[in-house]
N, C-alpha and C. Protein backbone atom coordinates (compact mmCIF):
# COMPACT_ATOMS: atom_id res chain seq x y z
N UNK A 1 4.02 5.26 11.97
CA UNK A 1 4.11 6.06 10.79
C UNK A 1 3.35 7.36 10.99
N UNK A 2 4.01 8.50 10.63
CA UNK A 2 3.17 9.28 10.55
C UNK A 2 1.87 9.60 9.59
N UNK A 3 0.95 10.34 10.25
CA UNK A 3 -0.28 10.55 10.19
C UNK A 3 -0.85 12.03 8.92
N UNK A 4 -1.14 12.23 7.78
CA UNK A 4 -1.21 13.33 7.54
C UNK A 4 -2.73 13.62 7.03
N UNK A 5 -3.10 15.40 6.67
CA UNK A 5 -3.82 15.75 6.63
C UNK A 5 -4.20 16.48 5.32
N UNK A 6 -5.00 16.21 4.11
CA UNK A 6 -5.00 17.11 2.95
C UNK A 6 -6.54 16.54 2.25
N UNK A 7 -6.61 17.75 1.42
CA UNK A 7 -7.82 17.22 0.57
C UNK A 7 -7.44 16.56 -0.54
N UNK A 8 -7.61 15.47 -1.45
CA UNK A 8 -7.39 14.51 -1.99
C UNK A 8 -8.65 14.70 -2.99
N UNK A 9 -9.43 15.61 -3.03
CA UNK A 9 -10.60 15.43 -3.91
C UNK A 9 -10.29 15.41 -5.69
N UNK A 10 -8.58 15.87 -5.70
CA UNK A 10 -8.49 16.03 -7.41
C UNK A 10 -7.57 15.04 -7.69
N UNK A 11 -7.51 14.23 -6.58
CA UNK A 11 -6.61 13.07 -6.71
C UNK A 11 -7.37 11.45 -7.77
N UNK A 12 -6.38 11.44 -8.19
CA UNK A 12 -7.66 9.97 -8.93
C UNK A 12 -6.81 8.66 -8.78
N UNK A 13 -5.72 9.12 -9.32
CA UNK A 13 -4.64 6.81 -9.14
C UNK A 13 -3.74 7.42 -9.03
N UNK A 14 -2.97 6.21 -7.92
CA UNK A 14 -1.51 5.95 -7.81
C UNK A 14 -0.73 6.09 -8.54
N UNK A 15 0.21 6.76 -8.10
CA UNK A 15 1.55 6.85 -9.27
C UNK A 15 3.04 6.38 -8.51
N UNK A 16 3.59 5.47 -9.64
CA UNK A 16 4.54 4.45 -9.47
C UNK A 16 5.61 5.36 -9.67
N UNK A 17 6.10 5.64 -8.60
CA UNK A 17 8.04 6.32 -9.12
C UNK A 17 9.03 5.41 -8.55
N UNK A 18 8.87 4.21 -8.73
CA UNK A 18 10.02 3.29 -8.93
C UNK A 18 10.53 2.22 -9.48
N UNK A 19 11.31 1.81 -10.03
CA UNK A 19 11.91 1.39 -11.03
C UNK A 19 11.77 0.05 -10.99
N UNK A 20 10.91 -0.58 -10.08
CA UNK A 20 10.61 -2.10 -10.54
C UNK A 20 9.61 -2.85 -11.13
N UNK A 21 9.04 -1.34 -12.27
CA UNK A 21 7.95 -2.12 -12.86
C UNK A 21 6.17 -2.31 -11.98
N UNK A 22 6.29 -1.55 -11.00
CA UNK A 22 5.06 -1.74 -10.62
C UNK A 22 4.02 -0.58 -10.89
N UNK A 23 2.44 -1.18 -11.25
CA UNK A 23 1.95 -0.03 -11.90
C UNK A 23 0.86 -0.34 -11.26
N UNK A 24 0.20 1.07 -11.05
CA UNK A 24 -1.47 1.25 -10.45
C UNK A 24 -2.36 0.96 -11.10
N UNK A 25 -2.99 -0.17 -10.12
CA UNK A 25 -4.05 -1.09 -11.13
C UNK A 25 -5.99 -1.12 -10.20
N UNK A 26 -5.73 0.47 -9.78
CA UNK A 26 -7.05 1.37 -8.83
C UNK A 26 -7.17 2.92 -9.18
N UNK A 27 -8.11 3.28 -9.46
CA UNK A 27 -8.69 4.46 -9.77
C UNK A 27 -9.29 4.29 -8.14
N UNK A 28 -8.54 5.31 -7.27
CA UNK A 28 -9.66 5.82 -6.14
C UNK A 28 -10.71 6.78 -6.34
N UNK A 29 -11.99 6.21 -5.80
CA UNK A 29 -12.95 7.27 -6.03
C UNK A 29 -12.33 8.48 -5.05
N UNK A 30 -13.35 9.68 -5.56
CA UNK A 30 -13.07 11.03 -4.87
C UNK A 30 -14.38 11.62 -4.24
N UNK A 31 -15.45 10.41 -3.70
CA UNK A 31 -16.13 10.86 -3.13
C UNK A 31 -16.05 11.01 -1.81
N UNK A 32 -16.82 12.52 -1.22
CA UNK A 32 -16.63 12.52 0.24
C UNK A 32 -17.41 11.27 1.23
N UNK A 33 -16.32 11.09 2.12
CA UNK A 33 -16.73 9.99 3.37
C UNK A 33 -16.21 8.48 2.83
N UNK A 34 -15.51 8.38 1.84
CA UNK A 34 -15.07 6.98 1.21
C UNK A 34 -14.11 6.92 1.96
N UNK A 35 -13.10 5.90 2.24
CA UNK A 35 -12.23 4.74 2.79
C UNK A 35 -11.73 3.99 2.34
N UNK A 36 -10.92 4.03 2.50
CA UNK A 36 -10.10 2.82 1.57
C UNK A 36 -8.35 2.39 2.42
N UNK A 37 -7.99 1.25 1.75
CA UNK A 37 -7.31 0.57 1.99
C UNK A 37 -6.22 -0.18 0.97
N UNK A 38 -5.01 0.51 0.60
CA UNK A 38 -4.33 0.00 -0.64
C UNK A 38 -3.23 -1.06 0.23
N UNK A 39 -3.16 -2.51 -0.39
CA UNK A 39 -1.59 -3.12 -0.06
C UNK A 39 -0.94 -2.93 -1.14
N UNK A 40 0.37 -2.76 -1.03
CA UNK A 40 1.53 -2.75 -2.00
C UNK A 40 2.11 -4.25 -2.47
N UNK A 41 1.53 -5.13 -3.53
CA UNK A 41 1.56 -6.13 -3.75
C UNK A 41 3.01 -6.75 -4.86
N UNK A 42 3.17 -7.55 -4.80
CA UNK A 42 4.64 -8.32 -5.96
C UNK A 42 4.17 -9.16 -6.34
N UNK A 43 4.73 -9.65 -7.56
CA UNK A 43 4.87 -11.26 -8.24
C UNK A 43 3.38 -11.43 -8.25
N UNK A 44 2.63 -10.76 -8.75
CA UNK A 44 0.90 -10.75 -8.92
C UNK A 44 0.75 -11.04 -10.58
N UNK A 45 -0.45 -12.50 -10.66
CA UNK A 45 -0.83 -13.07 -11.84
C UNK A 45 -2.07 -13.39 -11.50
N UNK A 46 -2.88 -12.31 -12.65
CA UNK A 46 -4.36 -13.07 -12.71
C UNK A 46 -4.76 -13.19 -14.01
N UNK A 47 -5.97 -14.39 -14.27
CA UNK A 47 -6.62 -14.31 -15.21
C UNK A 47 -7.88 -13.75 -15.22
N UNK A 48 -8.60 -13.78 -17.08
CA UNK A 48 -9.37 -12.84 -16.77
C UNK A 48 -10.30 -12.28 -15.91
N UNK A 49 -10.67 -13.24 -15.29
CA UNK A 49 -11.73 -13.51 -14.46
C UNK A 49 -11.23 -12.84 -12.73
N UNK A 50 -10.10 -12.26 -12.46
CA UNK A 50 -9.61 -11.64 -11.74
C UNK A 50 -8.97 -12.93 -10.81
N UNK A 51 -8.59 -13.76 -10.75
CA UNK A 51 -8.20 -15.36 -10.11
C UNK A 51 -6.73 -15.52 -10.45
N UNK A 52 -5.97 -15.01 -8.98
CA UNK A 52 -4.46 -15.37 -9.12
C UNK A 52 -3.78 -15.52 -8.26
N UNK A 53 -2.37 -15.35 -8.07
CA UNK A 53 -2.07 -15.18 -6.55
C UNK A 53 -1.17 -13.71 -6.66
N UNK A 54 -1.00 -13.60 -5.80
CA UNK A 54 0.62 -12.63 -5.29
C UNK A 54 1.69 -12.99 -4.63
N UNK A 55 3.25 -12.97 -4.49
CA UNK A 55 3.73 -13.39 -3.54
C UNK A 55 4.02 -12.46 -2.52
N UNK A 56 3.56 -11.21 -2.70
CA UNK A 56 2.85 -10.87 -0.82
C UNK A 56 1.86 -9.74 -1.50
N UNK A 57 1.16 -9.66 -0.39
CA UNK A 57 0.26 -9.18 -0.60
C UNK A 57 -0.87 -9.55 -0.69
N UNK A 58 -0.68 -10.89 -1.22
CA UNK A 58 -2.05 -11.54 -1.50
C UNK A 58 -3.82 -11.82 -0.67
N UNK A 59 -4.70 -11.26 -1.53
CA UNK A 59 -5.78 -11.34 -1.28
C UNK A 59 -6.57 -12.43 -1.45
N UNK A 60 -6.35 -13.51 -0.89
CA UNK A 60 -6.77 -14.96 -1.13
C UNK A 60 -7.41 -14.95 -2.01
N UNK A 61 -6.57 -15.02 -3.35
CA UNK A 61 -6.33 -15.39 -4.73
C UNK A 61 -7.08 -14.71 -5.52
N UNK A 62 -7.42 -13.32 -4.78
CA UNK A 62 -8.86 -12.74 -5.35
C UNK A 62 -7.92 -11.11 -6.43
N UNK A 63 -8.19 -10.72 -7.48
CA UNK A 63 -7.47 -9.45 -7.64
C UNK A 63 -7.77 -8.34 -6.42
N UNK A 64 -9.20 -8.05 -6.15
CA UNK A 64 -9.45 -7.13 -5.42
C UNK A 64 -9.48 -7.85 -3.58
N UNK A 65 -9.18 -6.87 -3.07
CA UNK A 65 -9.49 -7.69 -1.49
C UNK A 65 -10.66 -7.26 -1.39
N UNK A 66 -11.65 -6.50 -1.61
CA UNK A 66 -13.28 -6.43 -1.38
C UNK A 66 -13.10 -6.69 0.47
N UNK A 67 -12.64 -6.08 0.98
CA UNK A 67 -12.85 -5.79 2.36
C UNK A 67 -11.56 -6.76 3.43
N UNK A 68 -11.20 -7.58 2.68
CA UNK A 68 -10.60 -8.61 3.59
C UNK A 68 -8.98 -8.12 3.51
N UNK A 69 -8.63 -8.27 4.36
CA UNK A 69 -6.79 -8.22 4.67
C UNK A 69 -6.04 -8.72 3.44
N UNK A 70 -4.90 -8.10 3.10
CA UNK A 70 -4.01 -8.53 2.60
C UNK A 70 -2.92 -9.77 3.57
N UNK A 71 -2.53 -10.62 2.84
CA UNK A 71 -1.40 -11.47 3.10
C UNK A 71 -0.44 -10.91 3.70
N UNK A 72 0.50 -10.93 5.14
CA UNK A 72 1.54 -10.08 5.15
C UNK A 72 2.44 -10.98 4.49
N UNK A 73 3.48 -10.48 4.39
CA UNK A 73 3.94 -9.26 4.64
C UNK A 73 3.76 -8.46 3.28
N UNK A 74 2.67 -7.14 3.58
CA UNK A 74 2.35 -6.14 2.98
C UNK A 74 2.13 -4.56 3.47
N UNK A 75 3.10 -3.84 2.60
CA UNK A 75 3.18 -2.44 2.62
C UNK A 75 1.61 -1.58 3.09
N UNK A 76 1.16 -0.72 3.16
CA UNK A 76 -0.13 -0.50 4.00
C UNK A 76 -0.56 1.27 3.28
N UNK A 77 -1.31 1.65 2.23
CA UNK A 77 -1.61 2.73 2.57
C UNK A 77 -3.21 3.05 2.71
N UNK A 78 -3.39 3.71 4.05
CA UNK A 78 -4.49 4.49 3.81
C UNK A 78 -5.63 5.53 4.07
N UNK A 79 -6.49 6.02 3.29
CA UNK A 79 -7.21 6.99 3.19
C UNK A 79 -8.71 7.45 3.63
N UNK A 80 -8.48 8.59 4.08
CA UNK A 80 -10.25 8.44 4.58
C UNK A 80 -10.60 10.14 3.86
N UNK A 81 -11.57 10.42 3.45
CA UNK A 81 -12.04 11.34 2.64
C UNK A 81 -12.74 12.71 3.69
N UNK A 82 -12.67 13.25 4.13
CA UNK A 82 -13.62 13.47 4.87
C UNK A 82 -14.56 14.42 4.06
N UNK A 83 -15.78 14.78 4.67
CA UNK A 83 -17.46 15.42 4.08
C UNK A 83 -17.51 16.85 4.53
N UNK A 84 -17.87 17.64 3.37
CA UNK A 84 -18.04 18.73 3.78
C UNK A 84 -16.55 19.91 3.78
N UNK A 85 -16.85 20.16 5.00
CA UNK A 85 -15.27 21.14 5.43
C UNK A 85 -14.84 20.24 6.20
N UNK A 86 -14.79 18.60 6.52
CA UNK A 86 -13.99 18.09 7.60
C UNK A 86 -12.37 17.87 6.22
N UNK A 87 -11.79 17.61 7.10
CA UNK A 87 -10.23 16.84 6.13
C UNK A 87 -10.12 15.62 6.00
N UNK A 88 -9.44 15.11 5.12
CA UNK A 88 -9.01 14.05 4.46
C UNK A 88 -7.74 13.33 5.47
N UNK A 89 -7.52 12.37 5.54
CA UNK A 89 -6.89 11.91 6.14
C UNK A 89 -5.92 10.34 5.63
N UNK A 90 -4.59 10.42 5.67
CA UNK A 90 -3.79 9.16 5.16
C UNK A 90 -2.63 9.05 5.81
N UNK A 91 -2.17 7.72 5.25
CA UNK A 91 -1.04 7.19 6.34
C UNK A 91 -0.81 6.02 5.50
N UNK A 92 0.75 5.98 5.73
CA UNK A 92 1.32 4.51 5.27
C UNK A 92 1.84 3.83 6.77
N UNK A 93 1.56 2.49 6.50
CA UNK A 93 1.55 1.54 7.72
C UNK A 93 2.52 0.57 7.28
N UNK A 94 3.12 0.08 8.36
CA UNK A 94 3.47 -1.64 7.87
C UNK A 94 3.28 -2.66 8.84
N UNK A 95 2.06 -2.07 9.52
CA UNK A 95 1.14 -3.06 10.45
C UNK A 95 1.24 -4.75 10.07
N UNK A 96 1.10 -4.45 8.79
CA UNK A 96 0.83 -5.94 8.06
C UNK A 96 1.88 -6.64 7.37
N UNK A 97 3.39 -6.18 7.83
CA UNK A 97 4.56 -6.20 7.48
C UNK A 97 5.06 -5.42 6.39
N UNK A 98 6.36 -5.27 6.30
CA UNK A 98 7.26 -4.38 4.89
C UNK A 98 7.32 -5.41 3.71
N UNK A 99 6.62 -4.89 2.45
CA UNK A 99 7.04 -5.73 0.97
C UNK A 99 7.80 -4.62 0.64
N UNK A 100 7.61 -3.30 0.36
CA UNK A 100 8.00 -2.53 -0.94
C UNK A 100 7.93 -1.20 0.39
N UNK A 101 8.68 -0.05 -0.58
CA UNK A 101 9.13 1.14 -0.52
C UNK A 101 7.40 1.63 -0.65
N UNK A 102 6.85 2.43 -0.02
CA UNK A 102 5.49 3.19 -0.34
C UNK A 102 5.38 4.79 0.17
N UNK A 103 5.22 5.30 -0.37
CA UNK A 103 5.08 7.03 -0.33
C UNK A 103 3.62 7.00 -0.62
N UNK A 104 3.19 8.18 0.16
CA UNK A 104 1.68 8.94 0.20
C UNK A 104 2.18 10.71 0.08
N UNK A 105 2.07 10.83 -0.67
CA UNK A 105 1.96 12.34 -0.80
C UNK A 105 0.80 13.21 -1.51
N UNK A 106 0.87 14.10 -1.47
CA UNK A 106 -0.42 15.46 -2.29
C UNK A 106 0.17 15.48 -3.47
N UNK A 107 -0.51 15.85 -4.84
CA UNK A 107 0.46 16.25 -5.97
C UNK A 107 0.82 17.62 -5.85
N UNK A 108 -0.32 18.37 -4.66
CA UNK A 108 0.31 19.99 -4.53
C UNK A 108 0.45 20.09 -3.01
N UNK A 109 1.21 20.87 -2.65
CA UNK A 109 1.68 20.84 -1.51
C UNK A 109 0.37 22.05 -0.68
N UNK A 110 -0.23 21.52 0.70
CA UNK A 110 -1.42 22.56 0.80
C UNK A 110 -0.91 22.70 2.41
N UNK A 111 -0.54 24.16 2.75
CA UNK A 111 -0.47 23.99 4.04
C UNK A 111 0.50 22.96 4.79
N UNK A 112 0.72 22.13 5.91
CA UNK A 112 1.49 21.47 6.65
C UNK A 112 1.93 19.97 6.29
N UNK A 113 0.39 19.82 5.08
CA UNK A 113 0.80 18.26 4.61
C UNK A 113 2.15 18.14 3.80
N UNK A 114 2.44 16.97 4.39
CA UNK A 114 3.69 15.83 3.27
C UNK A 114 3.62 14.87 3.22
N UNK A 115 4.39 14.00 2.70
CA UNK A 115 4.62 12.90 2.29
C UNK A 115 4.85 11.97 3.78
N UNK A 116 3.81 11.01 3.86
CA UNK A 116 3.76 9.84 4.28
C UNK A 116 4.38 8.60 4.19
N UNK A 117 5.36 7.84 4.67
CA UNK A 117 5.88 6.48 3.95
C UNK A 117 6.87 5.89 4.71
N UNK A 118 7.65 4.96 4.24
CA UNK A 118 8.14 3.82 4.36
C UNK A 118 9.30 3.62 3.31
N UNK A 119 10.64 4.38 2.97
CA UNK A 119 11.10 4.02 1.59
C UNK A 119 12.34 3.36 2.72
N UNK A 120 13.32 3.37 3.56
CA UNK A 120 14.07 2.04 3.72
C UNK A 120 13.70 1.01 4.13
N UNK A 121 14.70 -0.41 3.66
CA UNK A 121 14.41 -1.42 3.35
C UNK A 121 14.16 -1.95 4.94
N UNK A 122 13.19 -2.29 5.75
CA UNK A 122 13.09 -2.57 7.30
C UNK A 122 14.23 -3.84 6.99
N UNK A 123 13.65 -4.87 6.27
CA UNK A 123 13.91 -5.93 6.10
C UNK A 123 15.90 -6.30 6.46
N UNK A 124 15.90 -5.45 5.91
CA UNK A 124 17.76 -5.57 6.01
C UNK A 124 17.78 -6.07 7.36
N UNK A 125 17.27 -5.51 8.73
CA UNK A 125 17.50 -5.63 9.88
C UNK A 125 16.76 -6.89 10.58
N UNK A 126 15.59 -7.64 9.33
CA UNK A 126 15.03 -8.47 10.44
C UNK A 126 15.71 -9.88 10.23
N UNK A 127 15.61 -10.23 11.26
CA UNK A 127 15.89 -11.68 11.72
C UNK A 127 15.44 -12.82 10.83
N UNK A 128 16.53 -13.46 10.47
CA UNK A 128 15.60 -14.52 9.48
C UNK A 128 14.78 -15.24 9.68
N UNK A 129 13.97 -15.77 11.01
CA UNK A 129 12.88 -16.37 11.16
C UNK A 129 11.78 -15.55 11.23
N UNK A 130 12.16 -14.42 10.60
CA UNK A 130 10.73 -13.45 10.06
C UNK A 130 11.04 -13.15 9.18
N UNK A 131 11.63 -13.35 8.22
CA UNK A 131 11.81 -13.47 6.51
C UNK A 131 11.10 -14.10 5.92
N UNK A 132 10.26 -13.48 4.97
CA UNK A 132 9.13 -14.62 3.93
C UNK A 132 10.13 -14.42 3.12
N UNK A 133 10.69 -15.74 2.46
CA UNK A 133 11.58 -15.79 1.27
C UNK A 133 10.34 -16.41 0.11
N UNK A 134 10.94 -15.67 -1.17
CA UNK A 134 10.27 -16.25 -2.14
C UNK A 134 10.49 -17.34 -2.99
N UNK A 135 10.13 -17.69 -3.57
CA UNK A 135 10.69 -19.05 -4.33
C UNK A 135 11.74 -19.45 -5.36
N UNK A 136 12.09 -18.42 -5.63
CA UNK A 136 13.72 -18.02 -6.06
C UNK A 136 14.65 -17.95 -5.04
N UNK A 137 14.62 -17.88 -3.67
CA UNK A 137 15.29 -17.75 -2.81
C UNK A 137 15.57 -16.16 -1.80
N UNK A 138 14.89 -15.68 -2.57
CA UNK A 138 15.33 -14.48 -2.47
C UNK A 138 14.53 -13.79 -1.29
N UNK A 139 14.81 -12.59 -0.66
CA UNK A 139 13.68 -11.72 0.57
C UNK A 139 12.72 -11.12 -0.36
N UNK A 140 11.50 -11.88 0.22
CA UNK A 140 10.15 -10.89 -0.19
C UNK A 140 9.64 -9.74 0.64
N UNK A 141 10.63 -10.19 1.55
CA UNK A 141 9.63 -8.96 3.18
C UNK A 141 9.86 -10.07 4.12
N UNK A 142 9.28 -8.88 4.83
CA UNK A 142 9.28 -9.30 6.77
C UNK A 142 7.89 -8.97 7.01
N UNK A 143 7.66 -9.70 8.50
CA UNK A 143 6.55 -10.08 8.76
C UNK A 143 6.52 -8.94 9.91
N UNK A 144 5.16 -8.58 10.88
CA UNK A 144 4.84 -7.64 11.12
C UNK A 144 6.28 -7.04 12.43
N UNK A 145 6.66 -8.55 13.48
CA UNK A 145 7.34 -8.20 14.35
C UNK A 145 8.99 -7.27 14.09
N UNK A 146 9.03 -7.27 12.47
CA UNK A 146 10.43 -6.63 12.17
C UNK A 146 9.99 -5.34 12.51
């Protein structure tokens, strides 16, 4: 995936432009030298206490992953802030397999940066013994080798 370069400092949450109902549930901080790590998660139920599952994505049953891997097969974006006059830096991955369509972009266009991502479906092409099907029957994603 490609690799891009922008300042992100007036950036604050994710924004959902697609039509299946999924909504940003992270305020990224905008401090310099932060890091971070978003999966693109489905079929996610928690109670109050943040205790649920996902059917991908999942952060062993936790809402937040607090440092640990997502479940593949999960969509991948992410960010590094940089300090000072260094740059900001992001990327969408599917290291950890394809769930969902994911875009990284600037809300203003600065210089050479664009949009980062992943919007066709890999999955169409993988092999069904790397299909996580969900429990309706249906394709949730592919696992990392698609």
């Amino acid at each position: 995936m490609a690799q891009y370069t922008h300042r992100f400092r007036d950036a604050r949450t994710p924004i959902n432009r697609i039509p299946i109902g999924l909504w940003p549930k992270y305020q990224m901080p905008t401090v310099p030298g932060w890091s971070g790590r978003i999966w693109a998660r489905t079929g996610c139920t928690f109670d109050e206490l943040g205790t649920g599952t996902c059917l991908t994505g999942d952060c062993g049953g936790r809402l937040e992953c607090d440092g640990m891997g997502a479940t593949p097969p999960a969509s991948l974006f992410e960010i590094t802030l940089g300090t000072g006059d260094e740059k900001d830096f992001y990327d969408v991955s599917i290291v950890d397999g394809y769930n969902l369509p994911l875009i990284a972009a600037p809300r203003r266009v600065y210089g050479g940066c664009n949009a980062a991502g992943c919007v066709s479906n890999v999955n169409m092409g993988c092999p069904k013994e790397l299909q996580v099907v969900g429990g309706d029957g249906g394709e949730e994603g592919g696992v990392i080798a698609c």
